[in-house]
N, C-alpha and C. Protein backbone atom coordinates (compact mmCIF):
# COMPACT_ATOMS: atom_id res chain seq x y z
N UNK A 1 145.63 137.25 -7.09
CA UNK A 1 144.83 136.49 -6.12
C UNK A 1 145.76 135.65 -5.24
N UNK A 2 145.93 135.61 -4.10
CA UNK A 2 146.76 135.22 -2.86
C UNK A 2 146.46 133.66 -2.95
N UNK A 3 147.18 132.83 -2.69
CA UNK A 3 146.58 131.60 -2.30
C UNK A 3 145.19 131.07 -1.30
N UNK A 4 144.85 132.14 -0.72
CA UNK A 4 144.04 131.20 0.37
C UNK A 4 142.88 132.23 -0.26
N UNK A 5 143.09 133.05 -1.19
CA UNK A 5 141.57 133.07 -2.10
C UNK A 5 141.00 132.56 -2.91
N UNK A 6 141.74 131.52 -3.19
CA UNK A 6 141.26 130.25 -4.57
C UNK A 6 140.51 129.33 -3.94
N UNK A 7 139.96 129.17 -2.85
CA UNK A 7 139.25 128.16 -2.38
C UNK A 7 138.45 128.80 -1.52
N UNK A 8 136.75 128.67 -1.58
CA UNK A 8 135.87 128.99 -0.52
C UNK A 8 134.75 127.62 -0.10
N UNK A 9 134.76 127.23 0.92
CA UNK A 9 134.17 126.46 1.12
C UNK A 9 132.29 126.47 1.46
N UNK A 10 131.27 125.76 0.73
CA UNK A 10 129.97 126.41 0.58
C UNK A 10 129.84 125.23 2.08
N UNK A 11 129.21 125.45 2.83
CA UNK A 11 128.92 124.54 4.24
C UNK A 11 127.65 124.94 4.43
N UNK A 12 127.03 123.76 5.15
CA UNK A 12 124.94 124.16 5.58
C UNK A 12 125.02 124.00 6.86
N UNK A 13 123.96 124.46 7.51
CA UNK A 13 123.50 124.25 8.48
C UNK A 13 122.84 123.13 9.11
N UNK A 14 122.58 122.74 7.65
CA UNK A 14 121.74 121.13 7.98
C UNK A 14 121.66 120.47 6.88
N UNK A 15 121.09 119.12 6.52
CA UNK A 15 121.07 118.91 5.40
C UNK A 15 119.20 119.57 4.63
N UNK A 16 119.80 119.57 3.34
CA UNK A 16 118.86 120.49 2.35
C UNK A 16 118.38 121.26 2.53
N UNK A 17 119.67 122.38 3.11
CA UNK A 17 119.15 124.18 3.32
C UNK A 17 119.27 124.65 1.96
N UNK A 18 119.95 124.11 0.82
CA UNK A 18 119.98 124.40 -0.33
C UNK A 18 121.31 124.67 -0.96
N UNK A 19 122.79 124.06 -0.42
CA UNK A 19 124.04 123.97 -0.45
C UNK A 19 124.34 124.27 -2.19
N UNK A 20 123.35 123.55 -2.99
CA UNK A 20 124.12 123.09 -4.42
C UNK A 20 123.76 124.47 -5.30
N UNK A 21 122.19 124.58 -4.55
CA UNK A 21 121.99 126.20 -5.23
C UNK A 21 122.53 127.60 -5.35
N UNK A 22 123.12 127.02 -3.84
CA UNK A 22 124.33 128.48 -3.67
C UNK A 22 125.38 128.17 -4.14
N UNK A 23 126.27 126.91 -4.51
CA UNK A 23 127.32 126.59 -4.85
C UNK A 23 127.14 127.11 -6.32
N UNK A 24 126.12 126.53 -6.92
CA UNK A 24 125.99 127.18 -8.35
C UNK A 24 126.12 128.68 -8.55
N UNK A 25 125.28 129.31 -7.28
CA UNK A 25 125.63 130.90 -7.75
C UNK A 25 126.72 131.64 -7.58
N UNK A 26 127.72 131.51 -6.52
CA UNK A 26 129.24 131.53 -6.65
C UNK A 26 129.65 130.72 -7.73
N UNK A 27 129.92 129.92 -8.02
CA UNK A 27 130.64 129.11 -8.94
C UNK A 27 130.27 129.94 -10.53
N UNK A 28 128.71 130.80 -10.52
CA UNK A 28 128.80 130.96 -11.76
C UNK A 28 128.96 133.26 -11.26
N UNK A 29 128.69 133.67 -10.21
CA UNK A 29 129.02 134.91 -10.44
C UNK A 29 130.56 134.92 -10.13
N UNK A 30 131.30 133.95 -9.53
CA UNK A 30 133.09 134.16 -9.13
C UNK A 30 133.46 133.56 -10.64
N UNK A 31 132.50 132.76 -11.57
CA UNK A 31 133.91 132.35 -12.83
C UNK A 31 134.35 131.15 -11.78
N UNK A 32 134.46 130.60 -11.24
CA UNK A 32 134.77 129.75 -10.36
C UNK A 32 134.37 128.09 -10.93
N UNK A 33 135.38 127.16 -10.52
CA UNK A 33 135.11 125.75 -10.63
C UNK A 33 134.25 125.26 -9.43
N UNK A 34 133.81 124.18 -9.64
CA UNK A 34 132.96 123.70 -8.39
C UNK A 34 133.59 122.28 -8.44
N UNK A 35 133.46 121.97 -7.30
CA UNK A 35 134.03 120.50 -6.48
C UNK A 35 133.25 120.25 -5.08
N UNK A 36 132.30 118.60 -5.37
CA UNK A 36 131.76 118.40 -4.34
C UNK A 36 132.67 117.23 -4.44
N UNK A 37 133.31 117.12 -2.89
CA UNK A 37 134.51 115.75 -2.78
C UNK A 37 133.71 114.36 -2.77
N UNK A 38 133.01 114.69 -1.97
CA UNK A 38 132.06 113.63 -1.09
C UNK A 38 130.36 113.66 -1.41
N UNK A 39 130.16 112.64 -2.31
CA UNK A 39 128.60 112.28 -2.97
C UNK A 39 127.74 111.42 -1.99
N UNK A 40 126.88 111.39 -1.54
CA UNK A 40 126.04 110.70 -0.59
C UNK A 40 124.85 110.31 -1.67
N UNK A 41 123.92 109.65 -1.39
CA UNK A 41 123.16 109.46 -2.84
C UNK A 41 122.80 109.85 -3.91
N UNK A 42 123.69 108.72 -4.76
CA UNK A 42 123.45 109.07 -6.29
C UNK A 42 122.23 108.09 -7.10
N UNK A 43 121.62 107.31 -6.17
CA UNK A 43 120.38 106.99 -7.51
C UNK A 43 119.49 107.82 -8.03
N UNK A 44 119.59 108.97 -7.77
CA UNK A 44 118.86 110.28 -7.97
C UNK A 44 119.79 111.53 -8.93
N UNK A 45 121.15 110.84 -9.29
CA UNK A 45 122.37 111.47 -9.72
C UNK A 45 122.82 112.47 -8.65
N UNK A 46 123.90 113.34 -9.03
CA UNK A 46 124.81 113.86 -8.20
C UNK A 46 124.37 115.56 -8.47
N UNK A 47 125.05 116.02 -7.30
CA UNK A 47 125.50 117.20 -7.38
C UNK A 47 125.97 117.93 -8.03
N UNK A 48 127.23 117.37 -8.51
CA UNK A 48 127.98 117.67 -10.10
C UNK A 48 127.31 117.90 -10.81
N UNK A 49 126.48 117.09 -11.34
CA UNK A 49 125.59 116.61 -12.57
C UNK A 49 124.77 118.07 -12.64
N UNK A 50 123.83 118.14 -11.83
CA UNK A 50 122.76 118.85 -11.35
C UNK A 50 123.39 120.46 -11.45
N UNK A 51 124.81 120.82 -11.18
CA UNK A 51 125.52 122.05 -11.50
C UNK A 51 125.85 122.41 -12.59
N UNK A 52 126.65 121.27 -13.37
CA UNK A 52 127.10 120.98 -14.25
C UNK A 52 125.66 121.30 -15.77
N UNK A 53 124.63 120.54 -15.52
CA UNK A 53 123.25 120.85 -15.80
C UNK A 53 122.72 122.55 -16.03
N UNK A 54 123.07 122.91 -14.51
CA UNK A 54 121.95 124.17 -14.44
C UNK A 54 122.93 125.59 -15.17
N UNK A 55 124.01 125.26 -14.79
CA UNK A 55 125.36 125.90 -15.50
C UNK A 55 125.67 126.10 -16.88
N UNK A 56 125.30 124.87 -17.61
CA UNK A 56 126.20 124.54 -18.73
C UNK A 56 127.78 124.70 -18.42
N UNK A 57 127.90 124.16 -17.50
CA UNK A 57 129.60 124.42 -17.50
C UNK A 57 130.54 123.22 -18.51
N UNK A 58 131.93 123.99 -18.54
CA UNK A 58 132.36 123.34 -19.57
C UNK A 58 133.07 122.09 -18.77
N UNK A 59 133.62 121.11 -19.45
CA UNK A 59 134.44 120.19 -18.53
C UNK A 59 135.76 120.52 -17.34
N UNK A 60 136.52 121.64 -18.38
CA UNK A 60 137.21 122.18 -17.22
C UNK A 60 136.79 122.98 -15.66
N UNK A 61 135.43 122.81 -16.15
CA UNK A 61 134.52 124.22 -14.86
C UNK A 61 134.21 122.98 -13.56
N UNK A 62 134.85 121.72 -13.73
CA UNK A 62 134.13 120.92 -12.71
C UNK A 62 135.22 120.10 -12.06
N UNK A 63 135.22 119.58 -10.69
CA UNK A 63 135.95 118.13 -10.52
C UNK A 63 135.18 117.28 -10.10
N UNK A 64 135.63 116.39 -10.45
CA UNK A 64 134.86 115.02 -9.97
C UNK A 64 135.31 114.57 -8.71
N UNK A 65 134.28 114.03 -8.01
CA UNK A 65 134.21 113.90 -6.90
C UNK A 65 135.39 112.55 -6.90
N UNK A 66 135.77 112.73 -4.99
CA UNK A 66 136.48 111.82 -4.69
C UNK A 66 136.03 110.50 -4.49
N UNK A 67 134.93 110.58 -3.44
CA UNK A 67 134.28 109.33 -2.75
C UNK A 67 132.40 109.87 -3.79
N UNK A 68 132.01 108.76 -4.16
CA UNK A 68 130.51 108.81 -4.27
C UNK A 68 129.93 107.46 -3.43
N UNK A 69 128.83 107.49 -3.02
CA UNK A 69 128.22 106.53 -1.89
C UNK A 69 126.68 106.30 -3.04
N UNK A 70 126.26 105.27 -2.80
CA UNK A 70 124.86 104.89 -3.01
C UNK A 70 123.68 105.52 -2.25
N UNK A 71 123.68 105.20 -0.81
CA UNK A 71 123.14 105.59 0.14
C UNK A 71 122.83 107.11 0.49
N UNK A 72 122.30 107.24 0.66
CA UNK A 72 121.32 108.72 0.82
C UNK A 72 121.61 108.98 2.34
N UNK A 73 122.07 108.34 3.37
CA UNK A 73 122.77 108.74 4.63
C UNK A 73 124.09 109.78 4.55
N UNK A 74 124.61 110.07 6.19
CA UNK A 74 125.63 110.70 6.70
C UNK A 74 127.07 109.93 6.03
N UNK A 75 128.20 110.79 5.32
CA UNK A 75 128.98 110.46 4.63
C UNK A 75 130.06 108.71 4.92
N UNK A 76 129.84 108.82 6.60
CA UNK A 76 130.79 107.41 7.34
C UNK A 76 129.52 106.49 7.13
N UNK A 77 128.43 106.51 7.26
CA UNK A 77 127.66 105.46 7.11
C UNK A 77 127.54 104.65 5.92
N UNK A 78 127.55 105.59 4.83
CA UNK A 78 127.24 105.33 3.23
C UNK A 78 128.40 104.82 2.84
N UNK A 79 129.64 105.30 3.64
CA UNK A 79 130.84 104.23 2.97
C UNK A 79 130.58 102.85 4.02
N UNK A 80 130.32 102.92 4.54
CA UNK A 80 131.01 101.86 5.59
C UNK A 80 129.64 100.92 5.25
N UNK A 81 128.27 101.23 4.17
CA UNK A 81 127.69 100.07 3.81
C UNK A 81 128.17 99.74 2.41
N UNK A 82 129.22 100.19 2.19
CA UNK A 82 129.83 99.97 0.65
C UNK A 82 131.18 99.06 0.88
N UNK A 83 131.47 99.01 2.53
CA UNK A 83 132.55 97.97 3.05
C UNK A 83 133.97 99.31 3.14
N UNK A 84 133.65 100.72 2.66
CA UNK A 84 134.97 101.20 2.47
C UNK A 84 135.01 102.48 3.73
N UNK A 85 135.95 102.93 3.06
CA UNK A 85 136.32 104.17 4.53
C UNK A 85 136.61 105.12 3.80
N UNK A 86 136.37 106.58 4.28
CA UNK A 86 136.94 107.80 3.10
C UNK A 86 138.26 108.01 4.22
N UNK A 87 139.17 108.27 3.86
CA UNK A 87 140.18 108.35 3.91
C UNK A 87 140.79 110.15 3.82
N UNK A 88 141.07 111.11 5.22
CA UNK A 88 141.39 112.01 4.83
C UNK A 88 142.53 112.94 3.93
N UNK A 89 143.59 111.77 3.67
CA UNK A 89 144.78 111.89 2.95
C UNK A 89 144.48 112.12 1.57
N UNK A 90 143.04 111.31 0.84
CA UNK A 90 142.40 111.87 -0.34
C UNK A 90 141.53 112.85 -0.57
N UNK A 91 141.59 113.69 0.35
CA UNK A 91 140.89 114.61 0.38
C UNK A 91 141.47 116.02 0.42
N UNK A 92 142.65 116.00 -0.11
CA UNK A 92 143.80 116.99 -0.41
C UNK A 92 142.65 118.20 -1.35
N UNK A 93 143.31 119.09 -1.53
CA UNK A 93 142.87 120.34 -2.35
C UNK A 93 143.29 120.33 -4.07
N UNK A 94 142.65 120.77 -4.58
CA UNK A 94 143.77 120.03 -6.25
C UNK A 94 144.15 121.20 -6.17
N UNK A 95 145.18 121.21 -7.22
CA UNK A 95 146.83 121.95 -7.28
C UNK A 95 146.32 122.56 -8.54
N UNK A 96 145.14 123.46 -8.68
CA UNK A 96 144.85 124.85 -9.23
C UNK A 96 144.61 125.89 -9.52
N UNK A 97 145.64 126.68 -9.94
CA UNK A 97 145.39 128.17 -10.42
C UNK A 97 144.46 128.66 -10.85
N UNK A 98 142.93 128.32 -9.72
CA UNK A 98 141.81 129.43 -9.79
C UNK A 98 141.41 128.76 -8.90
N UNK A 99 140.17 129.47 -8.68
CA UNK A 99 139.29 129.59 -7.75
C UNK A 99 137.97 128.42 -7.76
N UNK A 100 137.90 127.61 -6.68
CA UNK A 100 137.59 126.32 -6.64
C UNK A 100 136.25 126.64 -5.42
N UNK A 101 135.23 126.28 -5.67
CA UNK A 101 133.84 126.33 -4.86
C UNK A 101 133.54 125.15 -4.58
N UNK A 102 133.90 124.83 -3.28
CA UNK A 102 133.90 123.22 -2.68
C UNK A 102 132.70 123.29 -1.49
N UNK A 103 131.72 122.59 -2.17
CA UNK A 103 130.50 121.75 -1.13
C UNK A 103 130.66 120.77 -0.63
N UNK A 104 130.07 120.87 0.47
CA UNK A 104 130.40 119.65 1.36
C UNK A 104 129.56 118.69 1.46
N UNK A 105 130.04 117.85 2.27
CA UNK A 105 128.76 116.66 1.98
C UNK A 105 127.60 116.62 3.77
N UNK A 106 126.33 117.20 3.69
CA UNK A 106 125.92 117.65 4.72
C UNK A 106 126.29 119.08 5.76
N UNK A 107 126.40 118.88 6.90
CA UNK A 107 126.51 120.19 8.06
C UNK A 107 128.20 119.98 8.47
N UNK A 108 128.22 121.16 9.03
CA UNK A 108 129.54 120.94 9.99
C UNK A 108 129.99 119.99 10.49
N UNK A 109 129.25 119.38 11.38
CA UNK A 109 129.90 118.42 12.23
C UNK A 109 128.98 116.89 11.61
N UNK A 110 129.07 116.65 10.50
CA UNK A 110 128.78 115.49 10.10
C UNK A 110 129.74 114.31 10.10
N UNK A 111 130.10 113.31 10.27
CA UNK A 111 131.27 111.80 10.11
C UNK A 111 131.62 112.31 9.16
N UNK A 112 132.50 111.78 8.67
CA UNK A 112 133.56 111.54 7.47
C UNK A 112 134.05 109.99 7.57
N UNK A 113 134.29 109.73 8.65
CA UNK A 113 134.51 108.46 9.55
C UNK A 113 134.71 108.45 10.78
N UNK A 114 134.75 107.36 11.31
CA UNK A 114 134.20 107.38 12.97
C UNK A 114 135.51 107.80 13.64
N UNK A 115 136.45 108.34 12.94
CA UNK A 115 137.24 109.75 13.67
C UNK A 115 137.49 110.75 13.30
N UNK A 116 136.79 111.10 12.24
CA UNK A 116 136.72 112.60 11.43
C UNK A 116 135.71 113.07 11.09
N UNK A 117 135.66 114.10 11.73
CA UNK A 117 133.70 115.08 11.27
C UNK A 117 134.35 115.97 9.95
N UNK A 118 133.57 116.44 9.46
CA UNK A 118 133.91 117.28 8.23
C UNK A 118 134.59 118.59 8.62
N UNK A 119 134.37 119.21 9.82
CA UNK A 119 134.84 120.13 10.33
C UNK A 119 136.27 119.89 10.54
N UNK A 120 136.82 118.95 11.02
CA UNK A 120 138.16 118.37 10.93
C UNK A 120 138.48 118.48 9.61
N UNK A 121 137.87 118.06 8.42
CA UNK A 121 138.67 118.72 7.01
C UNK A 121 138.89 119.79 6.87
N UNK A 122 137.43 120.59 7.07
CA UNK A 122 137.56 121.98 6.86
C UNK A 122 138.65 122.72 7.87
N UNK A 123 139.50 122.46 8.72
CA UNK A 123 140.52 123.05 9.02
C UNK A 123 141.96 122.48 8.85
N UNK A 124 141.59 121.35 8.06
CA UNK A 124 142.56 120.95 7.12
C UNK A 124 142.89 121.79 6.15
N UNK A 125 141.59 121.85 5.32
CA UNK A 125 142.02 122.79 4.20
C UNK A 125 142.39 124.62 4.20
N UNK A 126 141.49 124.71 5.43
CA UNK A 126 141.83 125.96 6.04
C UNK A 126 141.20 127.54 5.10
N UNK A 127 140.33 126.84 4.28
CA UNK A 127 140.01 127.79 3.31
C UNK A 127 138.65 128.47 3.74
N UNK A 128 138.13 129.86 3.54
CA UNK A 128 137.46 130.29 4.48
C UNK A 128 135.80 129.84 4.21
N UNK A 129 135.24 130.18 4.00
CA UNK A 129 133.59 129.54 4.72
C UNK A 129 132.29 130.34 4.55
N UNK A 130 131.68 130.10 3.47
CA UNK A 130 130.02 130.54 3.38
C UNK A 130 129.12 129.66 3.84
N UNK A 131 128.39 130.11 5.07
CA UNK A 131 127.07 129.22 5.56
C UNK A 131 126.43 129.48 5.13
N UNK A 132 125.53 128.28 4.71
CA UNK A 132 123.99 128.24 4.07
C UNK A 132 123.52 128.28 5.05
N UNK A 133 122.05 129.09 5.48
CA UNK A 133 121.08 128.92 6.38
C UNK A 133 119.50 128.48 6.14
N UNK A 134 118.83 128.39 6.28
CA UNK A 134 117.62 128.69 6.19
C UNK A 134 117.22 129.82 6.83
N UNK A 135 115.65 130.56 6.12
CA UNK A 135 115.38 131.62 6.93
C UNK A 135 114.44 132.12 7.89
N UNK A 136 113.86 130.85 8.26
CA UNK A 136 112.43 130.45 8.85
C UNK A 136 112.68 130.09 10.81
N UNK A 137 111.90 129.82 11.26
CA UNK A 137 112.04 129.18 12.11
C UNK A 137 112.74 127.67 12.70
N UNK A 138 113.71 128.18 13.67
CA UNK A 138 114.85 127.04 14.04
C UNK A 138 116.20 127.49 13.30
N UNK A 139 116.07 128.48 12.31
CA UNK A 139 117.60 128.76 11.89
C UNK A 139 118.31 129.58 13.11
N UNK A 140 118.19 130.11 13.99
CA UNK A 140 119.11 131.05 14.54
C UNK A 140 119.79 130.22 15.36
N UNK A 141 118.96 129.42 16.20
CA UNK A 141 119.72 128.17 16.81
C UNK A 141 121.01 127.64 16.11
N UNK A 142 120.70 126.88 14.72
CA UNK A 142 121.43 125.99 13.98
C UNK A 142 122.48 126.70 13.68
N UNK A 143 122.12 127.84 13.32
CA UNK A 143 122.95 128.98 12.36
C UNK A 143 124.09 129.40 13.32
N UNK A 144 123.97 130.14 14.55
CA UNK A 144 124.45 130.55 15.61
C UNK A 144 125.58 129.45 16.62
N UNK A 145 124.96 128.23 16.35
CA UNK A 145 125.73 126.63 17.04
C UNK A 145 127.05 126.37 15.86
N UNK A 146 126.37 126.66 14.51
CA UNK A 146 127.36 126.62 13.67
C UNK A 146 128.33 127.53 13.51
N UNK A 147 128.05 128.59 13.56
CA UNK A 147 129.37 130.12 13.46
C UNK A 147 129.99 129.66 14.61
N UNK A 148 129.57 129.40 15.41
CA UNK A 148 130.43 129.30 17.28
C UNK A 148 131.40 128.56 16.77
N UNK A 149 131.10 127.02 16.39
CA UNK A 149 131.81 125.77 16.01
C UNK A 149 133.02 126.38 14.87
N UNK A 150 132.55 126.92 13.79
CA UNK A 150 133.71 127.60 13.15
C UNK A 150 134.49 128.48 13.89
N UNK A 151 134.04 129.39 14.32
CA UNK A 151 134.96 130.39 15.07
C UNK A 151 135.88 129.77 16.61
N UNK A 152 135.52 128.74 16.61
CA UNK A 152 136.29 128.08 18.02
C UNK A 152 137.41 127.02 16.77
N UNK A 153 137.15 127.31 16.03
CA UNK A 153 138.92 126.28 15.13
C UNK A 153 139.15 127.45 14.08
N UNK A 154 138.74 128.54 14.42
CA UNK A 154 139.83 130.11 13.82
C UNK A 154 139.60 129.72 12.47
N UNK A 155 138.69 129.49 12.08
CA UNK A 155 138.12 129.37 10.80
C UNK A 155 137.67 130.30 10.28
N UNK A 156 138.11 131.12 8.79
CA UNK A 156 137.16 132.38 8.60
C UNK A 156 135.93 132.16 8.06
N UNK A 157 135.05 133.45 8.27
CA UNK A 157 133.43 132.87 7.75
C UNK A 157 133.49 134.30 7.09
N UNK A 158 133.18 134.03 5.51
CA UNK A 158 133.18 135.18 4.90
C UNK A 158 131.45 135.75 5.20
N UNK A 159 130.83 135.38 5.62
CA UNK A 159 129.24 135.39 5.68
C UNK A 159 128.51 134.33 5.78
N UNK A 160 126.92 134.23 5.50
CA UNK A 160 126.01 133.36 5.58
C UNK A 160 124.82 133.71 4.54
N UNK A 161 124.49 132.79 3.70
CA UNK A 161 123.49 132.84 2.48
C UNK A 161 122.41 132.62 3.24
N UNK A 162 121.23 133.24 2.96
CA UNK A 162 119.85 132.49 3.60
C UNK A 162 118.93 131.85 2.42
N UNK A 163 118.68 131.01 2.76
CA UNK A 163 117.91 130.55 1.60
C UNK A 163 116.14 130.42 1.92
N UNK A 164 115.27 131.07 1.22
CA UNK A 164 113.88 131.06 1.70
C UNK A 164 113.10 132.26 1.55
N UNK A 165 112.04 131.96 1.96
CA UNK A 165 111.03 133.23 2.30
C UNK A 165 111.41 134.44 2.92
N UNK A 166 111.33 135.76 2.94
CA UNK A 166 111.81 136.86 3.40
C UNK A 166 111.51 136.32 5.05
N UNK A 167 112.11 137.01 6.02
CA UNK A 167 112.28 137.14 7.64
C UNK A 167 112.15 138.15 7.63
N UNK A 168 111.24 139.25 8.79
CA UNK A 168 111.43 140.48 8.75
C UNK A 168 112.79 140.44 10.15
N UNK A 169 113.34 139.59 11.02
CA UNK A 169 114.19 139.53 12.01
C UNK A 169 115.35 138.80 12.44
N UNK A 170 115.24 137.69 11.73
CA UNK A 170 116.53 136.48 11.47
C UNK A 170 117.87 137.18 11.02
N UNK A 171 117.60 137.38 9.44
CA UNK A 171 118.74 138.43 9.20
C UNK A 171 119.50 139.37 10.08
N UNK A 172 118.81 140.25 10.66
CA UNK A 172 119.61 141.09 11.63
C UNK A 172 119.98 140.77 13.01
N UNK A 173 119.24 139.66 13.40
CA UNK A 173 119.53 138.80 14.67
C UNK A 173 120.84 137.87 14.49
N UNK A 174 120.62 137.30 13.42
CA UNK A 174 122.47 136.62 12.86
C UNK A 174 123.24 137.21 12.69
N UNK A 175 123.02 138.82 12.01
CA UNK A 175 124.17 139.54 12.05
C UNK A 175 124.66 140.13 13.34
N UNK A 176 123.89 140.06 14.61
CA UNK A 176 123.97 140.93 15.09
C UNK A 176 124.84 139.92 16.66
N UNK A 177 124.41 138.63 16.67
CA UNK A 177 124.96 137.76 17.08
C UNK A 177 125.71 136.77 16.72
N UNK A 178 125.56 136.40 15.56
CA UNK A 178 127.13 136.00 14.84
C UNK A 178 127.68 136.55 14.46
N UNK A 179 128.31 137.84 14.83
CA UNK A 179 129.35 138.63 14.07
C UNK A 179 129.79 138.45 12.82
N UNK A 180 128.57 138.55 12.28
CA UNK A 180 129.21 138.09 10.54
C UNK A 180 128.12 138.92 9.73
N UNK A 181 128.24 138.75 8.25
CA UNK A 181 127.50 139.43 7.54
C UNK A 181 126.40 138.71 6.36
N UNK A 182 125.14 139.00 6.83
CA UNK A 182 124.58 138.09 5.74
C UNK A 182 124.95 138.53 3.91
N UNK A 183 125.70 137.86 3.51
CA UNK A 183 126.08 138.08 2.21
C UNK A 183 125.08 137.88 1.10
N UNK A 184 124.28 137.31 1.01
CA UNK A 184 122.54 137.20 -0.06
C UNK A 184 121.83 136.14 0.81
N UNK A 185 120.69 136.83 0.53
CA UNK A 185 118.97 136.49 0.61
C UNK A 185 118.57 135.86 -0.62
N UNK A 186 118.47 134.59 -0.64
CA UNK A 186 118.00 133.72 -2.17
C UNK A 186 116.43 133.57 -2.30
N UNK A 187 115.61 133.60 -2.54
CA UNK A 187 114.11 133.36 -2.87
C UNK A 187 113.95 132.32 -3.06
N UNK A 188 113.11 131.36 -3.11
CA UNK A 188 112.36 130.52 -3.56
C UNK A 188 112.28 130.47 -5.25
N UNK A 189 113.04 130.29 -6.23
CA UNK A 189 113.05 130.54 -6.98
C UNK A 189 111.80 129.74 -7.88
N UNK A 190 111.42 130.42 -9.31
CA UNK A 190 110.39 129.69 -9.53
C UNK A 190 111.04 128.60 -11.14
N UNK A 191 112.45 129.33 -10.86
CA UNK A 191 113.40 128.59 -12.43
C UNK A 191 114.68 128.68 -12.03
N UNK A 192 115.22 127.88 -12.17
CA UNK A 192 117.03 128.33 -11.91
C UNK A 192 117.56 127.99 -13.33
N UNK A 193 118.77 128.73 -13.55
CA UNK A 193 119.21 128.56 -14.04
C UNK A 193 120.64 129.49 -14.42
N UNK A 194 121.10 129.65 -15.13
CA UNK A 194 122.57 130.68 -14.98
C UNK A 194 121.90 132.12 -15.38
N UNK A 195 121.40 132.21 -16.17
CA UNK A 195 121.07 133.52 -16.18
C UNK A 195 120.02 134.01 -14.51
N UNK A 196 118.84 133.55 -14.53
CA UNK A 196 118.58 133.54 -13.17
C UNK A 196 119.58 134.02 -11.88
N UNK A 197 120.34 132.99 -11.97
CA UNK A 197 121.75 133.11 -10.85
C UNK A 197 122.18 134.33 -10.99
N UNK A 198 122.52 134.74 -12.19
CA UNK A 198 123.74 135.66 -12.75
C UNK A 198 122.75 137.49 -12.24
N UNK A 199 121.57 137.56 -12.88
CA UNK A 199 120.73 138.73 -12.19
C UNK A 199 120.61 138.76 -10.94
N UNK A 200 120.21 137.47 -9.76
CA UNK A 200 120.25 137.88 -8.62
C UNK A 200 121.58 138.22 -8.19
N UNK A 201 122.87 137.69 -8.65
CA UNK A 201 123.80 137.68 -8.22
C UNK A 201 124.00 139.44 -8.30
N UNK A 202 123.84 140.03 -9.40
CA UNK A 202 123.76 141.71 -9.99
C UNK A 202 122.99 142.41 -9.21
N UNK A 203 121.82 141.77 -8.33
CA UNK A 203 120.71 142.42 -7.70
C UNK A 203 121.52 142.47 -6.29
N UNK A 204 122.05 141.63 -6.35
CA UNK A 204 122.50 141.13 -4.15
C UNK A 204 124.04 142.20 -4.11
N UNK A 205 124.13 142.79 -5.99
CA UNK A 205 125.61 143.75 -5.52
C UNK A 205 126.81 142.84 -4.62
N UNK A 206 126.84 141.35 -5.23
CA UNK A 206 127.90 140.62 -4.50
C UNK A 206 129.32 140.81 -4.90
N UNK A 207 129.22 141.27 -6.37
CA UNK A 207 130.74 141.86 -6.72
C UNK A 207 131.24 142.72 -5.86
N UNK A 208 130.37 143.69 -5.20
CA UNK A 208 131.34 144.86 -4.43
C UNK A 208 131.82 143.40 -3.27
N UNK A 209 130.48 142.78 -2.44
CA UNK A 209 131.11 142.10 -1.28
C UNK A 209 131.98 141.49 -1.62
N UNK A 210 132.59 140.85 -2.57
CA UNK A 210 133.94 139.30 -2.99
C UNK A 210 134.67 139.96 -4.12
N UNK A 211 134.75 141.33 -3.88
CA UNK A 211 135.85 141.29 -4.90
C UNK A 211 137.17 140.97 -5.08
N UNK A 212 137.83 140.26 -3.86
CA UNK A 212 139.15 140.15 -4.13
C UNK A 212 138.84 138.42 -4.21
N UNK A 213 137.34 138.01 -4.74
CA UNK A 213 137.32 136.69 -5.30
C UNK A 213 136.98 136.47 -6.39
N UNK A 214 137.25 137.80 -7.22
CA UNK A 214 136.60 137.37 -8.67
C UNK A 214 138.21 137.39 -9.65
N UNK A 215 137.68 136.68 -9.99
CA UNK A 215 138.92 135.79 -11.34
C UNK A 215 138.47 136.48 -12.42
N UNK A 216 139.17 137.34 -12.85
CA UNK A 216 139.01 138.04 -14.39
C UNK A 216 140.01 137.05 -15.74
């Protein structure tokens, strides 16, 4: 596995297209660790938690986040009512030999601080890119504004997850204008959990699409 296949970055279109659900299903069909850097409200607990939860993953299967915020806002706001600043120098990549499934905190172009959008990390880290979409009405807009925005900082986009109700036309309209490939169609699920994950993951035939991302 090459270096710049140990890291895929899960990114949305907006906030709660369903980021943590897809992070879980890579994280558990790649064998993969998960790392959300940046927590935005936790009186409801975290992201981690909630993976960590639906997973059973073991302690090594996780990192702990860098920055966690109280506040249920955009990542610069929630620090900056905590008096602090996230800082992009801590927001380095950790220094391991596997494959790391990093969620972000919100959309593309969200603050980080009032001179860094998240998109500015993400070509920091330079690691390539699954969009979450929705699959309803108003995604082609969002979806389409977002591939542009990646593809104008030479960012790779291995695909786009949809999360939702079947579309009989979205799907092939994103593929067909974002030059990219929808990689799985998620349902509305009525249980999650790893086994859940692990069959759709067998159903969506994602091993053939990522195989030079699976960690044996």
């Amino acid at each position: 596995m090459s270096d710049f296949s140990k890291r895929i970055v899960i990114c949305g279109t907006d906030t709660d297209v369903g980021k943590t659900i897809v992070s879980s299903f890579f994280v558990q069909g790649l064998n993969g660790i998960y790392w959300k850097p940046i927590q935005s409200g936790t009186e409801d607990g975290t992201d981690t938690k909630t993976v960590c939860k639906l997973l059973n993953l073991e302690p090594n299967r996780h990192i702990s986040e860098r920055y966690t915020f109280k506040a249920a806002v955009s990542p610069h706001w929630a620090a900056e009512k905590e008096s602090r600043v996230i800082e992009p120098s801590n927001l380095h990549l950790p220094d391991l030999d596997k494959l790391i499934i990093i969620e972000t905190a919100g959309g593309l172009m969200v603050p980080l601080n009032r001179n860094w959008l998240q998109i500015d990390q993400l070509k920091i880290w330079g690691a390539p890119v699954i969009l979450v979409a929705r699959t309803g009405l108003g995604t082609l807009n969002h979806t389409l504004l977002s591939l542009e925005a990646l593809k104008n900082r030479n960012l790779d986009v291995l695909g786009i997850v949809l999360n939702g109700p079947p579309h009989d036309d979205n799907p092939k309209t994103l593929e067909q204008f974002g030059d990219t490939q929808i990689l799985a169609s998620l349902p509305i699920f009525d249980e999650v959990n790893a086994k859940v994950l692990s069959q759709e993951w067998n159903k969506q035939q994602l091993d053939q699409k990522l195989k030079k991302y699976i960690w044996n």
